[in-house]
Protein backbone atom coordinates (compact mmCIF):
# COMPACT_ATOMS: atom_id res chain seq x y z
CA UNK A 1 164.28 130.75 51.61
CA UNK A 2 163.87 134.24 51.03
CA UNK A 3 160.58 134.21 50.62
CA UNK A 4 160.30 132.87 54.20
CA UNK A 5 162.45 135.71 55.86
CA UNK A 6 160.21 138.48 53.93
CA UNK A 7 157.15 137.11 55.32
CA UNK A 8 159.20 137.36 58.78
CA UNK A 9 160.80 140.32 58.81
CA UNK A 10 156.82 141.20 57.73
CA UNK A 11 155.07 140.09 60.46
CA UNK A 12 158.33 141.31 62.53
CA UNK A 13 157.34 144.50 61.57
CA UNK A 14 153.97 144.24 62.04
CA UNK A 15 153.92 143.24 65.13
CA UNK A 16 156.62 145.99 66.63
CA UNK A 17 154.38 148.42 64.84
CA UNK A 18 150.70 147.45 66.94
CA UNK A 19 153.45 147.96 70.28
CA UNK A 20 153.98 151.28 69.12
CA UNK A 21 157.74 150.79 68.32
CA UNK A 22 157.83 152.42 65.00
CA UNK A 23 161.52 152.46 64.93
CA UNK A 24 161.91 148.69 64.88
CA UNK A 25 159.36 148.32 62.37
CA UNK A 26 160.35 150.56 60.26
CA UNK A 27 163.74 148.42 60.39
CA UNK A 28 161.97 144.97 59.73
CA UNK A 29 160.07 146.51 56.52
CA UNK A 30 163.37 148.30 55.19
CA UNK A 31 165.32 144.45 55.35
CA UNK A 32 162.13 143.13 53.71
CA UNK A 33 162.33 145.67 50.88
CA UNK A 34 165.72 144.79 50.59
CA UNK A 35 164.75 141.69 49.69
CA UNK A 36 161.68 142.65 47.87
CA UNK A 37 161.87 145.92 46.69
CA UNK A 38 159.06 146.56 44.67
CA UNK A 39 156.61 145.24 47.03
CA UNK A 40 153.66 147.64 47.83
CA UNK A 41 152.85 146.14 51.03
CA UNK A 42 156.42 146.68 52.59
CA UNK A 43 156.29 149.94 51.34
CA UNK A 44 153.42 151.14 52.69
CA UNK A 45 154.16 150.03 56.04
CA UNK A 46 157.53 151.27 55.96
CA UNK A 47 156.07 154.95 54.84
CA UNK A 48 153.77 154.72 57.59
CA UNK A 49 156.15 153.47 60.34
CA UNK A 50 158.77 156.29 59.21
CA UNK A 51 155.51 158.90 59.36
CA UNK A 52 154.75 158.17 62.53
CA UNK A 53 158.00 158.85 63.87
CA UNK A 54 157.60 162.07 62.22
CA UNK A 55 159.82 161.52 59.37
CA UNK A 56 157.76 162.88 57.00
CA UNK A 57 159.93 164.18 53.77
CA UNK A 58 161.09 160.07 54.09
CA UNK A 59 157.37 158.50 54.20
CA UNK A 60 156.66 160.71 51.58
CA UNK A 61 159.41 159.54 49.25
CA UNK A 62 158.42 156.19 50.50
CA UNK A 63 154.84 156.69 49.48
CA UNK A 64 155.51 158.35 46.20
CA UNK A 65 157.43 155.04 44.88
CA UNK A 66 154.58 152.75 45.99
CA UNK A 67 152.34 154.66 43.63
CA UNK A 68 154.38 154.66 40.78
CA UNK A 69 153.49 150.85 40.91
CA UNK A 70 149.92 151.25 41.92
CA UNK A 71 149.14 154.31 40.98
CA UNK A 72 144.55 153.50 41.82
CA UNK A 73 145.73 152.19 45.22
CA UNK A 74 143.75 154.39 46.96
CA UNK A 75 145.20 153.64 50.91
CA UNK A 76 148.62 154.26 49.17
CA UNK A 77 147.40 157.21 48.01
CA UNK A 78 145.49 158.72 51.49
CA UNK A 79 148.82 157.54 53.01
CA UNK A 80 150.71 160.31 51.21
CA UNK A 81 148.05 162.66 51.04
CA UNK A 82 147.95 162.28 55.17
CA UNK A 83 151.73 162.50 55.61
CA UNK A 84 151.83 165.78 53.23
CA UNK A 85 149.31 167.39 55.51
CA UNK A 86 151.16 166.94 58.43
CA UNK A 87 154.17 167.94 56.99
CA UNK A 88 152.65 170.78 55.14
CA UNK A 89 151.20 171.36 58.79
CA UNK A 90 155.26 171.34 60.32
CA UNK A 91 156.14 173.96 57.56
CA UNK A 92 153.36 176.04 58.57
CA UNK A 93 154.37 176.07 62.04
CA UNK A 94 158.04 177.13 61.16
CA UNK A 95 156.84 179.94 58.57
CA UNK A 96 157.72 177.69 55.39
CA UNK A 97 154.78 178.84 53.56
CA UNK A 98 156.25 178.64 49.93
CA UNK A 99 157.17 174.59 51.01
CA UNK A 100 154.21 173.90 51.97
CA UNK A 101 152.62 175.65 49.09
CA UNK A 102 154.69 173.83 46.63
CA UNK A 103 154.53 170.68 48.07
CA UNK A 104 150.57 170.70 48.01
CA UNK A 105 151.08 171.79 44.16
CA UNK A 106 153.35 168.50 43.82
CA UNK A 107 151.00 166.17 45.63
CA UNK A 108 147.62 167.57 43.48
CA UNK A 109 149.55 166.56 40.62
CA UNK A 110 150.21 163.35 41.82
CA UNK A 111 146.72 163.06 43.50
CA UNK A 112 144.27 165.07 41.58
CA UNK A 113 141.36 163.24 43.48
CA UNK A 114 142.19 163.96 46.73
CA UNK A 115 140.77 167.21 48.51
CA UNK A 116 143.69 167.67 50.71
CA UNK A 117 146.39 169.13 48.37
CA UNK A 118 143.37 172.15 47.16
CA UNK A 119 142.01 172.63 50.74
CA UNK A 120 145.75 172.50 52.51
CA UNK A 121 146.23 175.62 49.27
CA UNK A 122 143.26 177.48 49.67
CA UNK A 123 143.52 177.88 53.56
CA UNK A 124 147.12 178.81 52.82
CA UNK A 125 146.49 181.07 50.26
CA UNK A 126 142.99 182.77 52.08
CA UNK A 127 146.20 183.31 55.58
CA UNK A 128 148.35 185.30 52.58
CA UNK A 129 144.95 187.54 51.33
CA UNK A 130 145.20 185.82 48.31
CA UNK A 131 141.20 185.63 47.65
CA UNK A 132 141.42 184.53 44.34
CA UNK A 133 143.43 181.99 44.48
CA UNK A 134 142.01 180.72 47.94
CA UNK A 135 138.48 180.47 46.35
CA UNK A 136 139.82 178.34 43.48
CA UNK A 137 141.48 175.68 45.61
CA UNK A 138 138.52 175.70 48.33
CA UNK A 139 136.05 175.53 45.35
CA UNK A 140 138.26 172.56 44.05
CA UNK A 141 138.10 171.17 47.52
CA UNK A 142 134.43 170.82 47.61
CA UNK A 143 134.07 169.29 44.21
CA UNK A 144 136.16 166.55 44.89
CA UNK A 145 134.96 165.75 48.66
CA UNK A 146 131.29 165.80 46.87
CA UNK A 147 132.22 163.92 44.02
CA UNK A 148 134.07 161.07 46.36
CA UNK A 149 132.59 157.79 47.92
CA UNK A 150 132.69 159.06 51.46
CA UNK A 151 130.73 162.30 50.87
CA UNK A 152 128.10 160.15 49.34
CA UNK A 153 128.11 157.99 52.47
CA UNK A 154 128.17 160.49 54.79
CA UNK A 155 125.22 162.28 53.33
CA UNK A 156 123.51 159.16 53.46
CA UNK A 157 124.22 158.86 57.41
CA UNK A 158 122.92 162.39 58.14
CA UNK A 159 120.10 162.00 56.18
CA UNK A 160 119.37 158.75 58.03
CA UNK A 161 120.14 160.15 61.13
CA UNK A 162 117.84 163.30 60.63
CA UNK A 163 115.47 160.61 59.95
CA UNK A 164 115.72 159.26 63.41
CA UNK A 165 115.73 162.44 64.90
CA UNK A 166 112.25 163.86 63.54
């Protein structure tokens, strides 16, 4: 029987999510973790339901204990890198440098593949006149985005498309 009402309150939430009403959504996945609470699925659509009603610090939590089950999952883990961005982005806005600086540390430990946490770091710290320290996260940056499947891919695309174009 409870098996039944996850899959509902699943496809509850799915559906209130593709109308755009987060808020409800984010309510259907939270009674299906209630009933499932280690279930990856449920909590990656509750992190992104509660990040795109901008609560951020929540989706990150959210995000953070999906990965401690799946740590490889790689959509769990551009999930959080996404939502730290943005949030790293709010902090910047409100002159919260050192948050956003030590959340990006936090995340690059959690994330060490992803070129967000070093780029998000090195633009912060190039804005302070920290050279050093910018050119070591930027340089980090690039290693990963050239070292990651997507890179690869999009070199391949321009390469085809310059291709086309001569």
């Amino acid at each position: 029987m409870e098996e039944h009402l996850f899959i509902e309150l699943m496809k509850r939430g799915e559906n209130y999510f593709k109308e755009g009403r987060y808020a409800l959504a984010s309510e259907e996945f939270r009674k299906a973790l209630e009933i499932d609470p280690q279930n990856v699925k449920a909590l990656n659509n509750y992190g992104i339901s509660l990040a795109e009603q901008g609560l951020l610090e929540h989706a990150i939590e959210i995000f953070q204990k999906a990965l401690k089950l799946e740590p490889n999952n790689e959509k769990l883990g551009k999930n959080l890198a996404l939502a730290v961005g943005n949030l790293c982005s709010n902090y910047i806005q409100e002159g919260k440098i050192e948050k956003a600086i030590n959340l990006s540390l936090e995340i690059m430990q959690l994330l060490p593949l992803s070129p967000l946490p070093p780029s998000i770091l090195g633009m912060l710290y190039s804005n302070q006149g920290e050279k050093e320290k910018a050119r070591e996260f930027l340089g980090k940056a690039i290693t990963l985005c050239e070292e990651s499947e997507e890179y690869t891919l999009l070199a391949k695309l321009k390469e085809e498309l310059n291709n086309l174009l001569t």
